[in-house]
C-alpha atoms as a PDB file:
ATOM      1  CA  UNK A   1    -217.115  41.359-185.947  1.00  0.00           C
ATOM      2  CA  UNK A   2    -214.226  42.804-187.889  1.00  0.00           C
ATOM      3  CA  UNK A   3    -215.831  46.193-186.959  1.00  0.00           C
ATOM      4  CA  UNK A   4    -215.385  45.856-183.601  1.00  0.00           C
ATOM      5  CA  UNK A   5    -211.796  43.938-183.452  1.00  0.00           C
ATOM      6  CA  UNK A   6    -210.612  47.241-185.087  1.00  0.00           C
ATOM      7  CA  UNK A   7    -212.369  49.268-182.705  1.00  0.00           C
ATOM      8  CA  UNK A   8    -210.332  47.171-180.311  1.00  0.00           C
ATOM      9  CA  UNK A   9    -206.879  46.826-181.882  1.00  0.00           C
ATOM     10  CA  UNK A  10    -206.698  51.188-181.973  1.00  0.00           C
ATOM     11  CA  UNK A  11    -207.766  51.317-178.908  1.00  0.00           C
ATOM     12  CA  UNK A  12    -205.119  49.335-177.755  1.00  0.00           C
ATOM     13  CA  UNK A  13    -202.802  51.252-179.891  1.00  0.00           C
ATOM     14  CA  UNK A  14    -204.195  54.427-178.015  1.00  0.00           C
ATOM     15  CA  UNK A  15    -203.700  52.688-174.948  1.00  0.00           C
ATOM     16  CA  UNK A  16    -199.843  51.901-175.542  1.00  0.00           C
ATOM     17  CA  UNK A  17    -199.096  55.087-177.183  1.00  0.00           C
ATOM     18  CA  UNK A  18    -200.427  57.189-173.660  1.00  0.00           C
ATOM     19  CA  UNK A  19    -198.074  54.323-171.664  1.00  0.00           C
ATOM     20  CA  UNK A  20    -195.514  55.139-173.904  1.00  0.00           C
ATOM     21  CA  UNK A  21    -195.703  58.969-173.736  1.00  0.00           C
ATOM     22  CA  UNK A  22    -195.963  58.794-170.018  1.00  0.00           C
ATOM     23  CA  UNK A  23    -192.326  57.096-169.633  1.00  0.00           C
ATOM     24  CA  UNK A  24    -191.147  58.733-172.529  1.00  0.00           C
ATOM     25  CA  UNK A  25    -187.057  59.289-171.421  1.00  0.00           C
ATOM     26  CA  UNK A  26    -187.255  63.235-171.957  1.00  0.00           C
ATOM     27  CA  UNK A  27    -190.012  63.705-169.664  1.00  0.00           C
ATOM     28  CA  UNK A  28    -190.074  63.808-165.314  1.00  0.00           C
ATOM     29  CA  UNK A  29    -193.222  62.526-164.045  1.00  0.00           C
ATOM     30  CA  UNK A  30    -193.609  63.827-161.093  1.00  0.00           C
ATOM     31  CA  UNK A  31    -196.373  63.711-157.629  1.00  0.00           C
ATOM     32  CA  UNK A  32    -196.626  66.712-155.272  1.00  0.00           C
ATOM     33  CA  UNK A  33    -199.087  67.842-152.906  1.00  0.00           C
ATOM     34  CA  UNK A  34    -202.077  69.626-154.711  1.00  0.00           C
ATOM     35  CA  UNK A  35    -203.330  73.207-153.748  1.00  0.00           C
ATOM     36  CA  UNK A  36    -206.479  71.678-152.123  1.00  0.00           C
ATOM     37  CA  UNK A  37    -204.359  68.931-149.737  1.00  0.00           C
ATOM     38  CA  UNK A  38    -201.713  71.974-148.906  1.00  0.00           C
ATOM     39  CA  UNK A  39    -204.677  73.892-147.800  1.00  0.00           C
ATOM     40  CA  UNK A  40    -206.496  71.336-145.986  1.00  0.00           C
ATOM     41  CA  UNK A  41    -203.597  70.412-144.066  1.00  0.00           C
ATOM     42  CA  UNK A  42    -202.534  73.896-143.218  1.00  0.00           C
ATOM     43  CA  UNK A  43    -206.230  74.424-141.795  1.00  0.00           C
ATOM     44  CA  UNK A  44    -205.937  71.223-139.983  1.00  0.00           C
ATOM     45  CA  UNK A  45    -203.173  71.824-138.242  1.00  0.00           C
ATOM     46  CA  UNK A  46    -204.138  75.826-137.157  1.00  0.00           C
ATOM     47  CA  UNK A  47    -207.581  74.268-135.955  1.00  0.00           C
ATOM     48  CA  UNK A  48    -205.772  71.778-133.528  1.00  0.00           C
ATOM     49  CA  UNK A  49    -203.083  74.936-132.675  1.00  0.00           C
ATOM     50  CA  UNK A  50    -205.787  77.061-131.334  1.00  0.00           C
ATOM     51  CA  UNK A  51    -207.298  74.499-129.906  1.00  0.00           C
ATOM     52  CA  UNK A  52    -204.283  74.435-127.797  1.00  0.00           C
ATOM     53  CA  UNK A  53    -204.513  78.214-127.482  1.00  0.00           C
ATOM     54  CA  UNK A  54    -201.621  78.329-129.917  1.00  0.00           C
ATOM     55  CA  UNK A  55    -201.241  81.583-132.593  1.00  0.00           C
ATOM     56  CA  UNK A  56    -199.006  80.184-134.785  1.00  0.00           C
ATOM     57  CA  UNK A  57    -197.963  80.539-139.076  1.00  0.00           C
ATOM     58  CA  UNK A  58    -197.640  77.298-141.025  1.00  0.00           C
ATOM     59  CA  UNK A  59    -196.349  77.195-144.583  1.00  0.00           C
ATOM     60  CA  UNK A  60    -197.072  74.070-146.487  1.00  0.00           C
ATOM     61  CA  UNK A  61    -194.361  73.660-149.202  1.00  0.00           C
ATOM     62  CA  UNK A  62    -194.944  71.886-152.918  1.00  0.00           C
ATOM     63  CA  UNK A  63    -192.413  69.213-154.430  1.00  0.00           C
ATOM     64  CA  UNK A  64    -190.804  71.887-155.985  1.00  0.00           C
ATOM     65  CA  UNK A  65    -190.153  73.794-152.353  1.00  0.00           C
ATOM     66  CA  UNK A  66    -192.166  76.292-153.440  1.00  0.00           C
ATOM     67  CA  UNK A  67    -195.036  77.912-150.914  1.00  0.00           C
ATOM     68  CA  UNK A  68    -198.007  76.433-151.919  1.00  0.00           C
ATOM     69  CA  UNK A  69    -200.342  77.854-148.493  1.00  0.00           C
ATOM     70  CA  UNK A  70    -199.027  80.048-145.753  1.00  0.00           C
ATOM     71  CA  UNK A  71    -201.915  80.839-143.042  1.00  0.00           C
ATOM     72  CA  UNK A  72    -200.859  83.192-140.077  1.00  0.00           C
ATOM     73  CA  UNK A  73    -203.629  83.369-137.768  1.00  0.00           C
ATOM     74  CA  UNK A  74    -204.747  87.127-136.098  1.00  0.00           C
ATOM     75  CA  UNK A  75    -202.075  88.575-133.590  1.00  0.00           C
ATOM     76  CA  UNK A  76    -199.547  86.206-134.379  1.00  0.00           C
ATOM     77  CA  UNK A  77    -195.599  87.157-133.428  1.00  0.00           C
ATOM     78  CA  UNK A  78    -194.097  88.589-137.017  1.00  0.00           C
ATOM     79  CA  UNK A  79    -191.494  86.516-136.621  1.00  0.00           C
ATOM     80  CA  UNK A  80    -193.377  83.459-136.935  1.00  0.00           C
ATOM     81  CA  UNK A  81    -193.808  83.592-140.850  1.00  0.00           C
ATOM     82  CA  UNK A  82    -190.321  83.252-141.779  1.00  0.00           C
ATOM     83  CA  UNK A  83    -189.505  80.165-138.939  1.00  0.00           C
ATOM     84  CA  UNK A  84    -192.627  78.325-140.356  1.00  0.00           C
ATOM     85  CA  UNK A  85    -191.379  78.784-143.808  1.00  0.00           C
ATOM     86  CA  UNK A  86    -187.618  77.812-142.619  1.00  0.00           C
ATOM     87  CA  UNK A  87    -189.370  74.978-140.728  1.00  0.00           C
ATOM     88  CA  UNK A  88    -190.757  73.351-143.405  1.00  0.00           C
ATOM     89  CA  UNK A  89    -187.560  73.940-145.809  1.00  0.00           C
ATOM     90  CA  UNK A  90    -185.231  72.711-143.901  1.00  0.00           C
ATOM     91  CA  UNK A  91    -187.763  69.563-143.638  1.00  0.00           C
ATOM     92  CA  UNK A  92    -187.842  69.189-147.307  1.00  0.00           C
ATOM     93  CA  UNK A  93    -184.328  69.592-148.000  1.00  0.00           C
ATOM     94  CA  UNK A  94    -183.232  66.888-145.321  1.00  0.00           C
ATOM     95  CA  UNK A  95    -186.536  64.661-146.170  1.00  0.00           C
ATOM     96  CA  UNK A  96    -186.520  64.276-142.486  1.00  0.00           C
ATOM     97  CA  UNK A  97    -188.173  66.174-138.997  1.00  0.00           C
ATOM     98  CA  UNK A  98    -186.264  69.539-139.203  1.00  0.00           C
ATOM     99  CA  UNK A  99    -185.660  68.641-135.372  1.00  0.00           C
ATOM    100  CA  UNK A 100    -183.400  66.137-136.982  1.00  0.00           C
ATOM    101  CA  UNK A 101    -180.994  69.057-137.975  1.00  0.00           C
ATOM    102  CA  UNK A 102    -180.038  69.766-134.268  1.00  0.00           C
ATOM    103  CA  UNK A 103    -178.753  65.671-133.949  1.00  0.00           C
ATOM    104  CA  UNK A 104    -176.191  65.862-136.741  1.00  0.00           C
ATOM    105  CA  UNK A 105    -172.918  65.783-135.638  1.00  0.00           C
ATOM    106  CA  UNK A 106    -171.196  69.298-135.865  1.00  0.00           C
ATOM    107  CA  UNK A 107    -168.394  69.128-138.444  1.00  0.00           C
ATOM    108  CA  UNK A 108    -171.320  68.018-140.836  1.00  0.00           C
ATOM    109  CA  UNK A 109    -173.772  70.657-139.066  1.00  0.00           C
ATOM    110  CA  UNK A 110    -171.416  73.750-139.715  1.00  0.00           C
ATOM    111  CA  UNK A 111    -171.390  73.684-143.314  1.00  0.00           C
ATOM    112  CA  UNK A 112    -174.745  72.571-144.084  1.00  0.00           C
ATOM    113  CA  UNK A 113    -176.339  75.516-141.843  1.00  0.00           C
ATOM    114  CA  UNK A 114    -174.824  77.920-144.668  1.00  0.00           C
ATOM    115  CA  UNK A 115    -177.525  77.323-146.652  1.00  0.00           C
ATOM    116  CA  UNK A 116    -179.909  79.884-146.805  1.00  0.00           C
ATOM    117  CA  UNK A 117    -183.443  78.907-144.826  1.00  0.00           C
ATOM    118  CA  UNK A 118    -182.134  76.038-142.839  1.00  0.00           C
ATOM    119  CA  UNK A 119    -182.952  76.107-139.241  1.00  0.00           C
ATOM    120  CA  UNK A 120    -182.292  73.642-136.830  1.00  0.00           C
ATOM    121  CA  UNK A 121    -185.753  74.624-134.682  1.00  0.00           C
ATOM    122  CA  UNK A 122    -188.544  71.817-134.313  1.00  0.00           C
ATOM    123  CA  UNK A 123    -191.974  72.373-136.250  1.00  0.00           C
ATOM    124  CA  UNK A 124    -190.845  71.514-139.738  1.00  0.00           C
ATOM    125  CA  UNK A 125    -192.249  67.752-141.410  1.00  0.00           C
ATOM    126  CA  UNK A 126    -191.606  66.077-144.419  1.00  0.00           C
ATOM    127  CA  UNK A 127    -194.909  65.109-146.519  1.00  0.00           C
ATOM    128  CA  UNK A 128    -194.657  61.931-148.220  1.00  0.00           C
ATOM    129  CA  UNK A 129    -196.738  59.806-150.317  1.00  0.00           C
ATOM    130  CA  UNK A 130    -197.011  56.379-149.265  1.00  0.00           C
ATOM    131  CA  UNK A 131    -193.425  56.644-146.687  1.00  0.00           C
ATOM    132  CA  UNK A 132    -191.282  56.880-150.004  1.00  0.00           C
ATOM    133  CA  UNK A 133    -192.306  59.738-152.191  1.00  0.00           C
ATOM    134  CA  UNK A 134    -191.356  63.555-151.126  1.00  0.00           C
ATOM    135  CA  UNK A 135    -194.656  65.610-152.062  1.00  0.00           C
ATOM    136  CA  UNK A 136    -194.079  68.680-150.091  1.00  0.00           C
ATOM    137  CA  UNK A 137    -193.395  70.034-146.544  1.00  0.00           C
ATOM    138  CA  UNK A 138    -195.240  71.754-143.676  1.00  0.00           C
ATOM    139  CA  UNK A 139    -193.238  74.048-140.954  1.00  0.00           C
ATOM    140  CA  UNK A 140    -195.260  75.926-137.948  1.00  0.00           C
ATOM    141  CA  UNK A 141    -193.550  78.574-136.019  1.00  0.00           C
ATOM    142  CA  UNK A 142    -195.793  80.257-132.517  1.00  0.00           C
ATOM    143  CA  UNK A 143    -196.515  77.325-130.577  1.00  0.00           C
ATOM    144  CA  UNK A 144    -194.531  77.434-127.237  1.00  0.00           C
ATOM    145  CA  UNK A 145    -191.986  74.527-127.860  1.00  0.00           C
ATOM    146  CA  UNK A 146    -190.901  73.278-131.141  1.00  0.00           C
ATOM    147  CA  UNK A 147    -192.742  69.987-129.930  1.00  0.00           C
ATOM    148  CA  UNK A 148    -196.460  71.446-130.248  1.00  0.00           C
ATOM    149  CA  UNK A 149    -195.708  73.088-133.594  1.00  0.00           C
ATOM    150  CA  UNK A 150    -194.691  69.487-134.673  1.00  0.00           C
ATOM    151  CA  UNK A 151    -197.870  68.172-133.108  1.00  0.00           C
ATOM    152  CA  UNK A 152    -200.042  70.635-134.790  1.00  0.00           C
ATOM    153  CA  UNK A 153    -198.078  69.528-138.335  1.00  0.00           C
ATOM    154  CA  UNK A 154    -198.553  66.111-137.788  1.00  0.00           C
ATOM    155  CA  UNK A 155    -202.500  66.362-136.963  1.00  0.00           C
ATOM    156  CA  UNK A 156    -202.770  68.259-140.763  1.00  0.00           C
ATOM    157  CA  UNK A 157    -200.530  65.427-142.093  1.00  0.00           C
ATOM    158  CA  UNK A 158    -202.614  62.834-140.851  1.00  0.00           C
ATOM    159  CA  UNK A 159    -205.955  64.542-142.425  1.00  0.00           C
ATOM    160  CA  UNK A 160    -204.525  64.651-145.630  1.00  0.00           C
ATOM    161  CA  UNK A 161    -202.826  61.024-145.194  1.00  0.00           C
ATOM    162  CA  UNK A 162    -205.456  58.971-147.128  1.00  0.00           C
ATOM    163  CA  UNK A 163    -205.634  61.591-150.350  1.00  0.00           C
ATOM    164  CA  UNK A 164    -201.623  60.999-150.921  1.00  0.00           C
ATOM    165  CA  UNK A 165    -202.290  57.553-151.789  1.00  0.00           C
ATOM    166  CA  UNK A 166    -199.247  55.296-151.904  1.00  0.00           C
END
């Protein structure tokens, strides 16, 4: 009996000691979209494009706004690569649709388009987890009409949806 409420008392120690290290106030916990849900949303989404008869580039961006997947399908335009990636930059930085970018007023518009990578073209999402969390980005560039790129983004979106949890 003693045995096991020792057994018991370190492994609650061990319990409150991982809690403790895990909102330890020198550390940043944070969520963003894994290799495998980058790639199976960027597949996704080309899969529904050609269904459309669409040759289009995606580029599925981390938390960090790094490129975790870019997939450029055969005899895509060459331009295509770097709107995709602007797309879905321009997405993450705003947290919003980058179709979003061509609403904002213009005296806010001018100096924001300085940055580097922002576009103001449709076919750039945000990727959250559960409405609240910013995990990554997807932008698609080849589709004719910022409109079907979006589509397309949104159909790999929703086929990662349930693995982003809340």
């Amino acid at each position: 009996m003693r045995r096991t409420k020792n057994i018991l008392m370190m492994a609650a120690c061990l319990v409150a000691g991982t809690a403790m290290a895990q909102t330890a106030p020198g550390l940043v916990s944070e969520r963003s979209i894994s290799l495998s849900s980058a790639m199976t949303l960027a597949t996704a989404a080309l899969e529904r494009c050609r269904a459309d008869g669409y040759k289009v580039s995606i580029t599925v961006l981390n938390r960090h706004a790094r490129t975790a997947v870019v997939l450029s399908d055969d005899g895509v335009n060459p331009h295509t690569v770097e709107n995709s990636l602007r797309k879905a930059y321009t997405a993450f930085t705003t947290r919003s649709p980058s179709a979003d970018m061509a609403k904002r007023v213009q005296p806010n518009l001018a100096g924001f388009m300085q940055l580097e990578k922002i576009t103001t073209i449709e076919g750039g999402l945000p990727i959250f987890a559960g409405n609240k969390e910013l995990v990554g980005a997807v932008g698609i560039s080849g589709a004719p009409g910022g409109e079907k790129d979006a589509a397309c983004a949104q159909v790999g979106i929703d086929r990662i949806a349930a693995s982003l949890g809340s």
